[in-house]
Structures are given as structure tokens and as C-alpha cells.
N, C-alpha and C. Protein backbone atom coordinates (compact mmCIF):
# COMPACT_ATOMS: atom_id res chain seq x y z
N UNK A 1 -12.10 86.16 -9.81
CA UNK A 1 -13.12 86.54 -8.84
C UNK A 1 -12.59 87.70 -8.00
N UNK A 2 -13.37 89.13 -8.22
CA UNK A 2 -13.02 90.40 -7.14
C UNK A 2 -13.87 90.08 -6.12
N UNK A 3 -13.40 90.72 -4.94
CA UNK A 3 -13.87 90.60 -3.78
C UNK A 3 -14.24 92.36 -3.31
N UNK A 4 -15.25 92.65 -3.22
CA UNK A 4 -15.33 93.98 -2.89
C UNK A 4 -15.14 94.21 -1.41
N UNK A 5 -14.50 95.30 -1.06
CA UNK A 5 -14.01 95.31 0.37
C UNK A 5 -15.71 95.61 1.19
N UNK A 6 -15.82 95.04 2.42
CA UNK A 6 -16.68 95.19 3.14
C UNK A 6 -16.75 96.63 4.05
N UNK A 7 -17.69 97.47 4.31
CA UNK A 7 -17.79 98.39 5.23
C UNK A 7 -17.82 98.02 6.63
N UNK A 8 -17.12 98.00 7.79
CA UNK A 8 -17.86 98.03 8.73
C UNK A 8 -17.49 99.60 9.70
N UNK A 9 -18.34 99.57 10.32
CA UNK A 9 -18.91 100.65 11.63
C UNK A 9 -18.84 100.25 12.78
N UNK A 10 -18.63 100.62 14.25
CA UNK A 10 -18.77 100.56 14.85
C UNK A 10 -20.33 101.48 15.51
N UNK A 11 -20.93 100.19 16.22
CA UNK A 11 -22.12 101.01 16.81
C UNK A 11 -21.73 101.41 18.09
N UNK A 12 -22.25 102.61 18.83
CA UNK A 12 -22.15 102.95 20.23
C UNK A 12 -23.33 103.28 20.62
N UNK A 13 -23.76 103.04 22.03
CA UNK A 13 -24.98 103.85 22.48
C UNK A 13 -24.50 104.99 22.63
N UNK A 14 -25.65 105.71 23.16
CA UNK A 14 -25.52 107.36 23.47
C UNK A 14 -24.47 107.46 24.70
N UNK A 15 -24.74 106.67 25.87
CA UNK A 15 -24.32 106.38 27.06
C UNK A 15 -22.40 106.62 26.31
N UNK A 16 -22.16 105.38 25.76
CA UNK A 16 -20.55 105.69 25.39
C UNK A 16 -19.98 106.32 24.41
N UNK A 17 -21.16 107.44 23.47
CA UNK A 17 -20.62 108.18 23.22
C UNK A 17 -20.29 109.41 24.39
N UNK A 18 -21.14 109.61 25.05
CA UNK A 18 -20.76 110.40 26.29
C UNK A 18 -19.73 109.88 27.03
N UNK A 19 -19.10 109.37 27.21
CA UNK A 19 -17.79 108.50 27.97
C UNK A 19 -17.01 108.87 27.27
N UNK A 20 -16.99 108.61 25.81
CA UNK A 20 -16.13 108.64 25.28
C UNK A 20 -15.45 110.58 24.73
N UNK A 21 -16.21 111.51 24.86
CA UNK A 21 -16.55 112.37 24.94
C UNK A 21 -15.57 113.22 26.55
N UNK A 22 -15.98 112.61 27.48
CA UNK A 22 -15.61 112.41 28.48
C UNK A 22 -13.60 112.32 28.56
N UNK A 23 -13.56 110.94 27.95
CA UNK A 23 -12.41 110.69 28.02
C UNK A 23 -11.25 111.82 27.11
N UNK A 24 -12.35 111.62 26.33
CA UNK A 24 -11.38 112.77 25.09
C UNK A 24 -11.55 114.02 25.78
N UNK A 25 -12.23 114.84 26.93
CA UNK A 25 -11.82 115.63 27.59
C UNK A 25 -10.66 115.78 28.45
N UNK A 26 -10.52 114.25 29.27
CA UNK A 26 -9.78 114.46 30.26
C UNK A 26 -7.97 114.69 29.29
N UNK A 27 -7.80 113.74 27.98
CA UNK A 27 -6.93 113.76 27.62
C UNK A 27 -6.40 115.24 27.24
N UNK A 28 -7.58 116.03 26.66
CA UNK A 28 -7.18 117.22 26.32
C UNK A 28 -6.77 117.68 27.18
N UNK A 29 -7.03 118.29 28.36
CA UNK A 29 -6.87 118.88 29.71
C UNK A 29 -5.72 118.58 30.45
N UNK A 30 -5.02 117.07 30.14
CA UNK A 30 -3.43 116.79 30.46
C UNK A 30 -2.49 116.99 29.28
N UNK A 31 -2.78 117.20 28.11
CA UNK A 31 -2.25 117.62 26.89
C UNK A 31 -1.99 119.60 27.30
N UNK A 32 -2.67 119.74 27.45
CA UNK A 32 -3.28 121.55 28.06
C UNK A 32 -1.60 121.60 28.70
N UNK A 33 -1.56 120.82 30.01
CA UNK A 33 -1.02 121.19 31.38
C UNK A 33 0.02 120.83 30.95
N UNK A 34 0.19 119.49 30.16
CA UNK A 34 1.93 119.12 29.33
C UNK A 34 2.45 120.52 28.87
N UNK A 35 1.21 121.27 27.90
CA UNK A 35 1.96 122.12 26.95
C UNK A 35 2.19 123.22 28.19
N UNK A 36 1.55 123.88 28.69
CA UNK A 36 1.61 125.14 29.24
C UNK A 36 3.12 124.76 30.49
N UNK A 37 3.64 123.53 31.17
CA UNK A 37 4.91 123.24 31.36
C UNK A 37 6.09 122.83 30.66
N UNK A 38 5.84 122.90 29.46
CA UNK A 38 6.73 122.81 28.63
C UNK A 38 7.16 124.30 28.08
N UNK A 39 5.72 124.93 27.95
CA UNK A 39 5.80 126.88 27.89
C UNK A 39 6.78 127.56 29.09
N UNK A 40 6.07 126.95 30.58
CA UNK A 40 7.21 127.54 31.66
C UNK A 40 8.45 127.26 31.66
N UNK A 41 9.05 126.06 31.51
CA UNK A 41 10.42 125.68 31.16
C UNK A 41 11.43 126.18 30.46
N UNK A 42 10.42 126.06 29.02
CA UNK A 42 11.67 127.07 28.01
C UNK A 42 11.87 128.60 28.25
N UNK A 43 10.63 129.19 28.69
CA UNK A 43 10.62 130.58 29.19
C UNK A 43 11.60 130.72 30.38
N UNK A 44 11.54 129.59 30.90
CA UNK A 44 12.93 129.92 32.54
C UNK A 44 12.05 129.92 33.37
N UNK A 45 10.94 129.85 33.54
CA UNK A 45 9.80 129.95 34.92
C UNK A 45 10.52 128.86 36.01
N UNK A 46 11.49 129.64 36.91
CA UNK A 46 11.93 128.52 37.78
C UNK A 46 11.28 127.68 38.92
N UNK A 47 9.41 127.96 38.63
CA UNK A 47 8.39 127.53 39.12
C UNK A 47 7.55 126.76 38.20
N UNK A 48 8.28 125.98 37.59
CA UNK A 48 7.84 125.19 36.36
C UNK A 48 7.41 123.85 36.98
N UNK A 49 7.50 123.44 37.89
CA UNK A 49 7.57 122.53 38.85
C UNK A 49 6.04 122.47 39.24
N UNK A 50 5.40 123.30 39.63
CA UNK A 50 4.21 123.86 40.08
C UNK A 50 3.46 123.21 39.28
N UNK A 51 3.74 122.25 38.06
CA UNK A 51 2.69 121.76 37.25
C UNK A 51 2.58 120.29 37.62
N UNK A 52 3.48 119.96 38.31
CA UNK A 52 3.81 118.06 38.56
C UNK A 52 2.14 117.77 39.07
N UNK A 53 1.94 118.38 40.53
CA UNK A 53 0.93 117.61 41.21
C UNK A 53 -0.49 118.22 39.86
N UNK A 54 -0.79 119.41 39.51
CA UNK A 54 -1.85 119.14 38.31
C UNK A 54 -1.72 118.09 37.68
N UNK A 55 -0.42 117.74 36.92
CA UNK A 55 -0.22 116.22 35.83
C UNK A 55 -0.79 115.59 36.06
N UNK A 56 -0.20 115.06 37.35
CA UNK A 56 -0.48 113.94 38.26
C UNK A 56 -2.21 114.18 38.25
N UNK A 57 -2.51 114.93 39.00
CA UNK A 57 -3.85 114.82 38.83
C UNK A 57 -5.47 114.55 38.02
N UNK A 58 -4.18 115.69 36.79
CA UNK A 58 -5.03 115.25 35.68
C UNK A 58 -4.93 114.01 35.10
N UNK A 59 -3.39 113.07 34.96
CA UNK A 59 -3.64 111.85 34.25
C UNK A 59 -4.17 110.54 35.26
N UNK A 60 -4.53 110.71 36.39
CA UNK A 60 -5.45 110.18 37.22
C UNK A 60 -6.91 110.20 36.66
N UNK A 61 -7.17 111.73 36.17
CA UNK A 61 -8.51 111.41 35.90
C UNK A 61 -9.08 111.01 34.74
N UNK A 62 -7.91 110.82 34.20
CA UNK A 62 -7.88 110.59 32.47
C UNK A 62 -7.86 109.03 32.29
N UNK A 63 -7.00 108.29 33.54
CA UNK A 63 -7.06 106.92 33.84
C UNK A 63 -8.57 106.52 33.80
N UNK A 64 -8.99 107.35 35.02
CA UNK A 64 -10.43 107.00 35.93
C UNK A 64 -11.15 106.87 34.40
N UNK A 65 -11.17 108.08 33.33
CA UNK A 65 -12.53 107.99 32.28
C UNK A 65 -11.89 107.05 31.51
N UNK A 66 -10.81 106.46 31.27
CA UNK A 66 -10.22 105.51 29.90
C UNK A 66 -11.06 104.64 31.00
N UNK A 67 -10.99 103.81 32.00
CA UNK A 67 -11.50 102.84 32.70
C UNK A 67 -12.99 102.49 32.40
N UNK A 68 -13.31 104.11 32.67
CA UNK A 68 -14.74 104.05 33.09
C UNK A 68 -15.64 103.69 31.44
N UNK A 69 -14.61 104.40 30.52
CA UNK A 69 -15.58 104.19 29.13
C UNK A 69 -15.33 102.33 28.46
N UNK A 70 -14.10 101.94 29.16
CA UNK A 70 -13.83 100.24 28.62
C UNK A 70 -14.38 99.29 29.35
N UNK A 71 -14.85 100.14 30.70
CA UNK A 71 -15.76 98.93 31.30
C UNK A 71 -17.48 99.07 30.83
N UNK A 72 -17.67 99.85 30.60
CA UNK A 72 -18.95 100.38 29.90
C UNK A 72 -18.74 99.47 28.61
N UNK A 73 -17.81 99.51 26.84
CA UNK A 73 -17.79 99.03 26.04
C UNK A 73 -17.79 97.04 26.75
N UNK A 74 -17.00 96.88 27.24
CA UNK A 74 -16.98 95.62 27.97
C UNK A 74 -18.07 94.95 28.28
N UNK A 75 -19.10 95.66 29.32
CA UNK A 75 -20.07 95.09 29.90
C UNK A 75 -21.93 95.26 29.16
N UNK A 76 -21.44 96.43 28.33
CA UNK A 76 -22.64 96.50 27.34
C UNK A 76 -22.67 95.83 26.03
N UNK A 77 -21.62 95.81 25.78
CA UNK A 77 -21.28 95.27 24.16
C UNK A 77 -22.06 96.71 23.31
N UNK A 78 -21.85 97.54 23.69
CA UNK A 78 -22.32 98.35 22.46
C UNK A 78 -20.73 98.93 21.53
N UNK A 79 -19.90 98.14 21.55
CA UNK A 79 -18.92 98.81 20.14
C UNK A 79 -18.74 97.46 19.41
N UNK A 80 -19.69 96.79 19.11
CA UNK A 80 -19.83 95.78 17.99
C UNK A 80 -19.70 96.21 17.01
N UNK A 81 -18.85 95.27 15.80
CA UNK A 81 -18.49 95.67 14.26
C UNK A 81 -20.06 95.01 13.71
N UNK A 82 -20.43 95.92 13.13
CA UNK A 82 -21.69 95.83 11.91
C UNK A 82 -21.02 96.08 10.85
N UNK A 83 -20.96 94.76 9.94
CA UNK A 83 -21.08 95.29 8.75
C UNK A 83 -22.36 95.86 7.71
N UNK A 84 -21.48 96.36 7.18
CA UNK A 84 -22.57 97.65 6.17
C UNK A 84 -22.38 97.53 4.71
């Protein structure tokens, strides 16, 4: 007896694809500020420092949207497995 593997999908509403959208912004944008202080460093920019409080800032807001899109999946139930 074969067993054929099952498909499943995840469904999202529109709502958390926009969150999620969201989040994958903020990550890019502290990925950005990693690289471009990692650029000042090796170059010798002895103002390489100048990037801490952006970090900081940005992975604050990167917290805030990971939060904001798992309490959304959480309280809607829209990333249910459908199988297909």
C-alpha cells in the first residue's frame, strides 16, 4: 500500500498578508543598517558607532511588526493548514 504525500497550504487573509509584508519590511531595513555598519567598520569610519541607536531602533520596530502579525495569526486563525 503507497501512500501519496498530501498537499497542504497555508491560508491567510489579505489583512496578514499585509502584516506580513510589513514585517518582512521592517527585517529588511535592520538587515540594510547591519550591512551599511559592517561597510563603515571595515572601511575605518571611526563613526561607525553612529549606527547603534538606528539598530536599536530599527529592531524595535521589527519586534513591534513580528508581534503585531502573531497576534493577528493568533486571534484570527487565518494561517490554518488546508489540505489540498
Amino acid at each position: 500500500m503507497t501512500h501519496e504525500p498530501t498537499s497542504t497550504s497555508l491560508i491567510f487573509c489579505q489583512e496578514a498578508k499585509g502584516l506580513l509584508e510589513a514585517l518582512a519590511g521592517a527585517i529588511h531595513e535592520l538587515i540594510m543598517l547591519h550591512g551599511q555598519q559592517f561597510q563603515a567598520v571595515i572601511g575605518g569610519d571611526p563613526d561607525s558607532g553612529r549606527f547603534d541607536d538606528l539598530i536599536h531602533m530599527a529592531n524595535e520596530h521589527k519586534l513591534e511588526a513580528k508581534y503585531i502579525y502573531l497576534q493577528h495569526l493568533s486571534f484570527h486563525g487565518c494561517s490554518l493548514h488546508r489540505d489540498t
